[in-house]
Protein backbone atom coordinates (compact mmCIF):
# COMPACT_ATOMS: atom_id res chain seq x y z
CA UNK A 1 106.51 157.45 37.86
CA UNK A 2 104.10 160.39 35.87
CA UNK A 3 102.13 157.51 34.19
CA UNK A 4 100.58 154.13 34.62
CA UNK A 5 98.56 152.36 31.83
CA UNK A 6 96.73 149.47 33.53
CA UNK A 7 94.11 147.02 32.23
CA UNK A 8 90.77 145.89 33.35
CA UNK A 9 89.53 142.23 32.79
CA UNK A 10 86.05 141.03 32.69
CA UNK A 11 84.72 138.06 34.88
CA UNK A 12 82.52 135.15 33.94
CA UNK A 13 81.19 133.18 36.84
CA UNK A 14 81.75 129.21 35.65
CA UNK A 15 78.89 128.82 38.90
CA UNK A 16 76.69 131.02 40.67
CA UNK A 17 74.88 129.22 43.93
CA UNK A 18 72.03 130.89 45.76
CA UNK A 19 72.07 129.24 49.07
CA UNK A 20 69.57 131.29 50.54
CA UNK A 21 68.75 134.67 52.04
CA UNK A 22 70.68 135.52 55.24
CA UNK A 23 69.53 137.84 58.46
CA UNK A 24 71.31 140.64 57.18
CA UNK A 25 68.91 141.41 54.01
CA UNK A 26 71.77 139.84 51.50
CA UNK A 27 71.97 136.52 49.70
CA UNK A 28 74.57 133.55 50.76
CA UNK A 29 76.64 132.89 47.45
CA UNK A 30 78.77 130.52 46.16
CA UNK A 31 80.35 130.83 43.17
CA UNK A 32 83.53 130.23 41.43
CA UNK A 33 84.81 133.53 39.26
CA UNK A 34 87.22 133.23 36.26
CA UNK A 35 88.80 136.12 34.26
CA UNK A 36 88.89 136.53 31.03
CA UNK A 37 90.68 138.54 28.27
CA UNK A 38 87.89 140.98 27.42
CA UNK A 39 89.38 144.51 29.30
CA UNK A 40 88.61 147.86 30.02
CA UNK A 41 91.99 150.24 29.81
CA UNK A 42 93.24 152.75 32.00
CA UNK A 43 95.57 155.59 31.92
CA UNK A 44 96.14 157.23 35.25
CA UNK A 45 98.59 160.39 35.38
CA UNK A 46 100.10 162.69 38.00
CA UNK A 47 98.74 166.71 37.92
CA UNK A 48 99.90 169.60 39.18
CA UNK A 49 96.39 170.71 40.70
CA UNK A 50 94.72 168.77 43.50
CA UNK A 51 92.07 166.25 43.24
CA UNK A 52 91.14 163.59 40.83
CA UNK A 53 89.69 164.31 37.44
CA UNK A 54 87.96 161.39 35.54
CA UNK A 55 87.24 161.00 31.65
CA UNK A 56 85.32 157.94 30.28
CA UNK A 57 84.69 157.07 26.43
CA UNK A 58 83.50 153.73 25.21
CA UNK A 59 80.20 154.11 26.82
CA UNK A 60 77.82 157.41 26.60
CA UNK A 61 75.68 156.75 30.16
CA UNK A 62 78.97 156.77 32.11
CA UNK A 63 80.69 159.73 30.56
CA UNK A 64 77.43 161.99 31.31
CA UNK A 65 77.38 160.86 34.68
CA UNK A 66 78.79 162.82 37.50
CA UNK A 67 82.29 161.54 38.16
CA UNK A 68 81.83 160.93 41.95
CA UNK A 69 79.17 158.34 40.97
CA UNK A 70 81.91 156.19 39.06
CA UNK A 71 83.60 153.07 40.94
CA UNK A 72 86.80 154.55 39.31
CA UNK A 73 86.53 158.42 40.78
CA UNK A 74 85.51 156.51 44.93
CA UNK A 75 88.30 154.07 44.17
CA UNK A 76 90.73 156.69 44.14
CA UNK A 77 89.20 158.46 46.46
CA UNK A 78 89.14 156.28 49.02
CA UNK A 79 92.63 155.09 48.54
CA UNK A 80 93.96 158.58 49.04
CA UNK A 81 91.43 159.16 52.21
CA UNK A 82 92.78 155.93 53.44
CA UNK A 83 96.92 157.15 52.95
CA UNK A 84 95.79 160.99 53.55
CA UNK A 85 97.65 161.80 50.11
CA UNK A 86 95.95 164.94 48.44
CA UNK A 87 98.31 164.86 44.88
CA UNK A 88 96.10 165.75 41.95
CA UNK A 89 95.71 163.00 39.72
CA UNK A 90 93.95 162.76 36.16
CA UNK A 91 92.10 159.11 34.65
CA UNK A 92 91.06 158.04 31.81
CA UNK A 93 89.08 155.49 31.24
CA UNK A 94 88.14 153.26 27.95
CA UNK A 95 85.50 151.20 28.24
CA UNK A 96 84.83 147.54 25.91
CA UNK A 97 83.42 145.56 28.43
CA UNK A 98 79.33 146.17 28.25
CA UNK A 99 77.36 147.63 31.81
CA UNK A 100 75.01 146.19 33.38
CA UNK A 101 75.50 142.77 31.69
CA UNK A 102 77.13 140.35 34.88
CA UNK A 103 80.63 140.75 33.39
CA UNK A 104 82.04 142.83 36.57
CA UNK A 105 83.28 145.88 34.73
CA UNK A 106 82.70 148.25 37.15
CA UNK A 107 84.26 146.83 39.94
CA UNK A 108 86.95 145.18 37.78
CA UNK A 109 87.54 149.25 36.97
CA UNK A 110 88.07 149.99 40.43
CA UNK A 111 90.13 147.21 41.28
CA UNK A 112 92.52 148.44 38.52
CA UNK A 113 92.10 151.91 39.24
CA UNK A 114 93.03 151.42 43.24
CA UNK A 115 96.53 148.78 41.62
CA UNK A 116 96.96 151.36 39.30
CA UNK A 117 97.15 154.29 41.83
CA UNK A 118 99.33 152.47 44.10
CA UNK A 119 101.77 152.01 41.21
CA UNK A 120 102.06 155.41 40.33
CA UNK A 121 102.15 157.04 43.95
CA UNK A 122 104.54 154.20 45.03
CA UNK A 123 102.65 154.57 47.92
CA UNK A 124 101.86 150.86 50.15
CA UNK A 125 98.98 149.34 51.79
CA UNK A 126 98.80 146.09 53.38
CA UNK A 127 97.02 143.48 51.43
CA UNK A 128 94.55 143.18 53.99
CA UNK A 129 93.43 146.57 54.20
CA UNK A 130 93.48 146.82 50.58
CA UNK A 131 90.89 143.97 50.41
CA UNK A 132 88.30 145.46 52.69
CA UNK A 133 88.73 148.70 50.81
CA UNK A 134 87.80 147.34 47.71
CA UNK A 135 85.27 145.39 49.56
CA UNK A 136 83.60 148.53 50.47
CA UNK A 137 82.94 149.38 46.61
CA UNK A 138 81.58 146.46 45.75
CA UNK A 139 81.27 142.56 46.56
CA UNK A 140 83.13 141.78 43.54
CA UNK A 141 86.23 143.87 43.68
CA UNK A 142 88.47 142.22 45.98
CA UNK A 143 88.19 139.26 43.48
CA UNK A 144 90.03 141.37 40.91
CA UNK A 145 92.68 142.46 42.93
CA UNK A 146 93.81 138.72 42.59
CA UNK A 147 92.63 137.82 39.24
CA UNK A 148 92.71 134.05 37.72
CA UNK A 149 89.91 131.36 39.34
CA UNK A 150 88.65 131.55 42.47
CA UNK A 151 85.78 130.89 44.86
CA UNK A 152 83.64 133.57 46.03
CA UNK A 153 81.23 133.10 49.40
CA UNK A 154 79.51 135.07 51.64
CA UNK A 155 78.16 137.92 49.29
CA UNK A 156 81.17 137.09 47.01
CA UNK A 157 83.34 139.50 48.63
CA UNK A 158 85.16 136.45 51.01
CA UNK A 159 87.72 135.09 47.99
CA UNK A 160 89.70 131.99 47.77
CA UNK A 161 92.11 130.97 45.14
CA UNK A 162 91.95 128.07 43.32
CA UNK A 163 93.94 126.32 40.88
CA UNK A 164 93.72 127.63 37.43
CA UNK A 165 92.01 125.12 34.67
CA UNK A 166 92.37 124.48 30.87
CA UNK A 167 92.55 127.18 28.68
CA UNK A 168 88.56 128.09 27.52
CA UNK A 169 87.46 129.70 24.65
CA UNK A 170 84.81 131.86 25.30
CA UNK A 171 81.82 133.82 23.53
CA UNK A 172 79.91 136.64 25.08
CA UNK A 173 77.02 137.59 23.44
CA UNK A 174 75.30 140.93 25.03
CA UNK A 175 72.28 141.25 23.99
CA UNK A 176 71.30 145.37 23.08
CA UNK A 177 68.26 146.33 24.67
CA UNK A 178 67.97 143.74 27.52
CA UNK A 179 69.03 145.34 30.92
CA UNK A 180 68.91 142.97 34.02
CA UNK A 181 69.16 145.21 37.56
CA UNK A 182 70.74 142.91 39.99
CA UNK A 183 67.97 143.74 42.76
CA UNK A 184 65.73 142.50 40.57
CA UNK A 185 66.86 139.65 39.76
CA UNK A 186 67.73 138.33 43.67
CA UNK A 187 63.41 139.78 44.06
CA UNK A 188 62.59 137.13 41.20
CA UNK A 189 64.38 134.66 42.42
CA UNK A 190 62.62 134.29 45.87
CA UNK A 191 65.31 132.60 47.61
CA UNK A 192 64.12 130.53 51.01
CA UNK A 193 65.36 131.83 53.99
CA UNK A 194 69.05 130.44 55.31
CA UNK A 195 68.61 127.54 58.00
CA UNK A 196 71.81 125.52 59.50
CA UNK A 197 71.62 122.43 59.09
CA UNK A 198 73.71 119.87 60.50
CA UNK A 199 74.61 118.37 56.59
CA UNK A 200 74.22 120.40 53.51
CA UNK A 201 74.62 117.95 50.61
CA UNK A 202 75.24 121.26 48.11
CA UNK A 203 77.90 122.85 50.03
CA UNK A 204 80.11 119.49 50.05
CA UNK A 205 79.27 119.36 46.28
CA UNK A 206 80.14 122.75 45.40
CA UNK A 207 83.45 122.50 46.89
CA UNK A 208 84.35 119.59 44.87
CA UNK A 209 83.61 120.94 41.85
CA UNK A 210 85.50 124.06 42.78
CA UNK A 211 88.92 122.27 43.48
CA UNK A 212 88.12 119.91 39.96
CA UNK A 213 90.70 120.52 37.40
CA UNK A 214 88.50 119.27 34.58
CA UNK A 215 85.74 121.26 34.86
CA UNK A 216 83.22 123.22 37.55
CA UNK A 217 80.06 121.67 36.39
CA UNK A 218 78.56 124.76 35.04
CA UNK A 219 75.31 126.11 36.54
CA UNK A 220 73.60 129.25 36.85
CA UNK A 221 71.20 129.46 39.90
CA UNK A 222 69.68 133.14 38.58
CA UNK A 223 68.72 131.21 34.77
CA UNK A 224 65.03 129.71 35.62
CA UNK A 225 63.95 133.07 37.00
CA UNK A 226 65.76 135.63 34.68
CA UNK A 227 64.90 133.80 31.66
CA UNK A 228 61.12 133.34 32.58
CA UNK A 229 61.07 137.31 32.60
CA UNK A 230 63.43 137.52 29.37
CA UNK A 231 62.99 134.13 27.13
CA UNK A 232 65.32 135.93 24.21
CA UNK A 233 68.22 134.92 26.85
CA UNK A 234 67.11 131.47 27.00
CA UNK A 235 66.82 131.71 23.33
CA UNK A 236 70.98 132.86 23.21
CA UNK A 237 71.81 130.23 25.43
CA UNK A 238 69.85 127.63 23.16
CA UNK A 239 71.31 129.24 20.29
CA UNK A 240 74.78 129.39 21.21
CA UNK A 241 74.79 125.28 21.74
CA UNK A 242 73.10 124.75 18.63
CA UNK A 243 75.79 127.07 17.17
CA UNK A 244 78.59 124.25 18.67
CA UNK A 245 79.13 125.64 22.51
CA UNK A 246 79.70 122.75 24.72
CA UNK A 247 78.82 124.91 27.89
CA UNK A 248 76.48 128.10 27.68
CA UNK A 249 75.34 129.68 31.15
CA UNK A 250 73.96 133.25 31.75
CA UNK A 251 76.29 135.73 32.79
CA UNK A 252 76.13 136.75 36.94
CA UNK A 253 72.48 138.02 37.03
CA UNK A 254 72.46 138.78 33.05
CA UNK A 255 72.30 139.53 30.69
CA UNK A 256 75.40 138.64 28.90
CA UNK A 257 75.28 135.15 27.87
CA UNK A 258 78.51 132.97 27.36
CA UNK A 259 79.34 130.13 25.67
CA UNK A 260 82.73 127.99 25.61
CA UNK A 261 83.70 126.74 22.33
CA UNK A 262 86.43 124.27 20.90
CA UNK A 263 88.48 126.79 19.45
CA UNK A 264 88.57 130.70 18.88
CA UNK A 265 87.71 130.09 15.45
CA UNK A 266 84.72 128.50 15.84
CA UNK A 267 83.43 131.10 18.67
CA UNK A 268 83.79 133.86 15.97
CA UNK A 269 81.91 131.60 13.69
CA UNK A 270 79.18 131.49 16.14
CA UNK A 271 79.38 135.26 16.81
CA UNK A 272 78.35 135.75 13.23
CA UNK A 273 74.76 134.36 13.80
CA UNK A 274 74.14 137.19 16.32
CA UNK A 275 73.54 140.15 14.48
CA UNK A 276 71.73 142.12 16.67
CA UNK A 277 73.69 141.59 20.09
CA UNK A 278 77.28 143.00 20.95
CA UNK A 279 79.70 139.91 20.66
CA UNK A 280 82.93 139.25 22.48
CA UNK A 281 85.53 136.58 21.54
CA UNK A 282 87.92 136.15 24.13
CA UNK A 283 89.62 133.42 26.45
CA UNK A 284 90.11 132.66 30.39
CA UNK A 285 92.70 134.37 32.11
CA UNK A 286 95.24 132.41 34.20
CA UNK A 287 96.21 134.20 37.46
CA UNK A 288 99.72 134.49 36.95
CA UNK A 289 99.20 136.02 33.88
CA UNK A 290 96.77 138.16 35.21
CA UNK A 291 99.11 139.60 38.02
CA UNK A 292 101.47 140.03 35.65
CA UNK A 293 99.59 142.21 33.02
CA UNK A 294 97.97 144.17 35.98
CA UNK A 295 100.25 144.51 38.75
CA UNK A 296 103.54 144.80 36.02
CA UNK A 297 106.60 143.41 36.86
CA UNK A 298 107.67 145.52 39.79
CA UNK A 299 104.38 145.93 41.04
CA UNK A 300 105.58 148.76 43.38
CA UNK A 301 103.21 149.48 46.02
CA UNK A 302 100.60 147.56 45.33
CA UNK A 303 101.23 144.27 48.11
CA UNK A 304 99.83 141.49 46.04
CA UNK A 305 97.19 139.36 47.55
């Protein structure tokens, strides 16, 4: 294979639960992840020189940075340390989902971009050791080497599937100059210390929401303490009800904001109203459909997790 075109689906998290701050300096999360149809693309290509070249268009601050600072470029990278494979190969890479905004493009990126490789090398690599590679990158990635719904603990990175639910139409609304650093937002928060206890009343809640067919119960943990540093994001997530939303929630740590909506046509009503923001119509992803859009129907090399 000389060529492998391979997208890259954004995540909403349907709930985001800040148990508390652990010995280690990170947070205890639980959360349940869902894909959605808004992507990234990919193109990755066999050269005859050595190394891995990386174009990126779609978004100005990543093109002009240096390529071993993108998730896609260490992806790669440490695939091919991992299989001690030196072939020269050349990405490109079109962003549409917005930086910075809790959507998971990034790591989404180098989820595809590690599938994507494996496809085109042939090469294999147990599921296992695929996970803790992408785990390496980021806490999110090894969620999108699986796709669909699933529950995130730990920092996110420990994944469990879960049934997928109803279809959902969903509206992103990204607001333009309103950039929330994920530090920042864990700082603001001021989460207590982690104590065991011998019952925790929101763990045994949290779970049954997670295996609920109907609906997660959405909730937010980062909202109270993001919004009270940016109220326009309250004001979006205000708006987007009033608009007809019967769910809106911030977006990871922000500061996309999404609401779910009756039908697609009355999400790109809604979208209208928000003339200064970046909008994004788009619906959940079921995992099987995910899998096959991203791992393609032989899925050679990639062992499916």
């Amino acid at each position: 294979m000389q060529e492998v075109r391979i997208p890259a689906f954004a995540k909403i998290n349907l709930r985001l639960e800040i148990l508390g701050k652990r010995p280690d300096g990170y947070h205890e999360l639980r959360t349940i992840f869902q894909t959605v149809s808004l992507r990234d693309d990919l193109k990755l290509r066999r050269s005859r020189g050595s190394g891995i070249s990386l174009s990126v268009q779609g978004n100005e601050a990543l093109s002009g940075e240096p390529v071993e600072k993108n998730l896609v470029y260490r992806a790669v990278r440490a695939l091919q340390e991992e299989l001690k494979d030196s072939s020269g190969i050349e990405i490109e890479l079109r962003k549409r989902i917005p930086a910075g905004r809790g959507l998971g493009g990034g790591s989404s990126d180098a989820a595809a971009a590690m599938i994507g490789y494996l496809r085109l090398t042939g090469k294999k690599l147990a599921a296992e050791r695929l996970m803790e590679t992408g785990a390496s990158l980021g806490a999110d990635v090894p969620f999108f080497l699986q796709g669909g719904r699933a529950v995130g603990i730990g920092r996110g990175d420990e994944i469990y599937p879960l049934p997928d639910i109803e279809k959902k139409n969903i509206l992103i609304v990204s607001p333009a100059e309103i950039h929330v650093p994920t530090p920042d937002a864990y700082r603001w928060l001021n989460a207590p210390e982690l104590t065991k206890t011998a019952e925790n009343p929101k763990l045994w809640k949290f779970c049954a929401l997670s295996w609920s067919l109907l609906g997660t119960g959405f909730l937010n943990d980062f909202e109270g303490a993001v919004f009270e540093h940016y109220p326009r994001l309250s004001e979006i997530k205000r708006d987007l009800l009033q608009k007809g939303a019967t769910e809106a929630l911030l977006a990871g740590s922000g500061s996309a904001v999404i609401g779910v909506f009756p039908s697609p046509a009355k999400a790109r009503r809604a979208a209208v109203g928000f003339t200064h923001d970046e909008t994004f119509v788009c619906e959940t992803l079921p995992r099987a459909k995910y899998v096959r859009l991203t791992y393609g129907r032989a899925g050679k090399g990639a062992h499916r997790v």
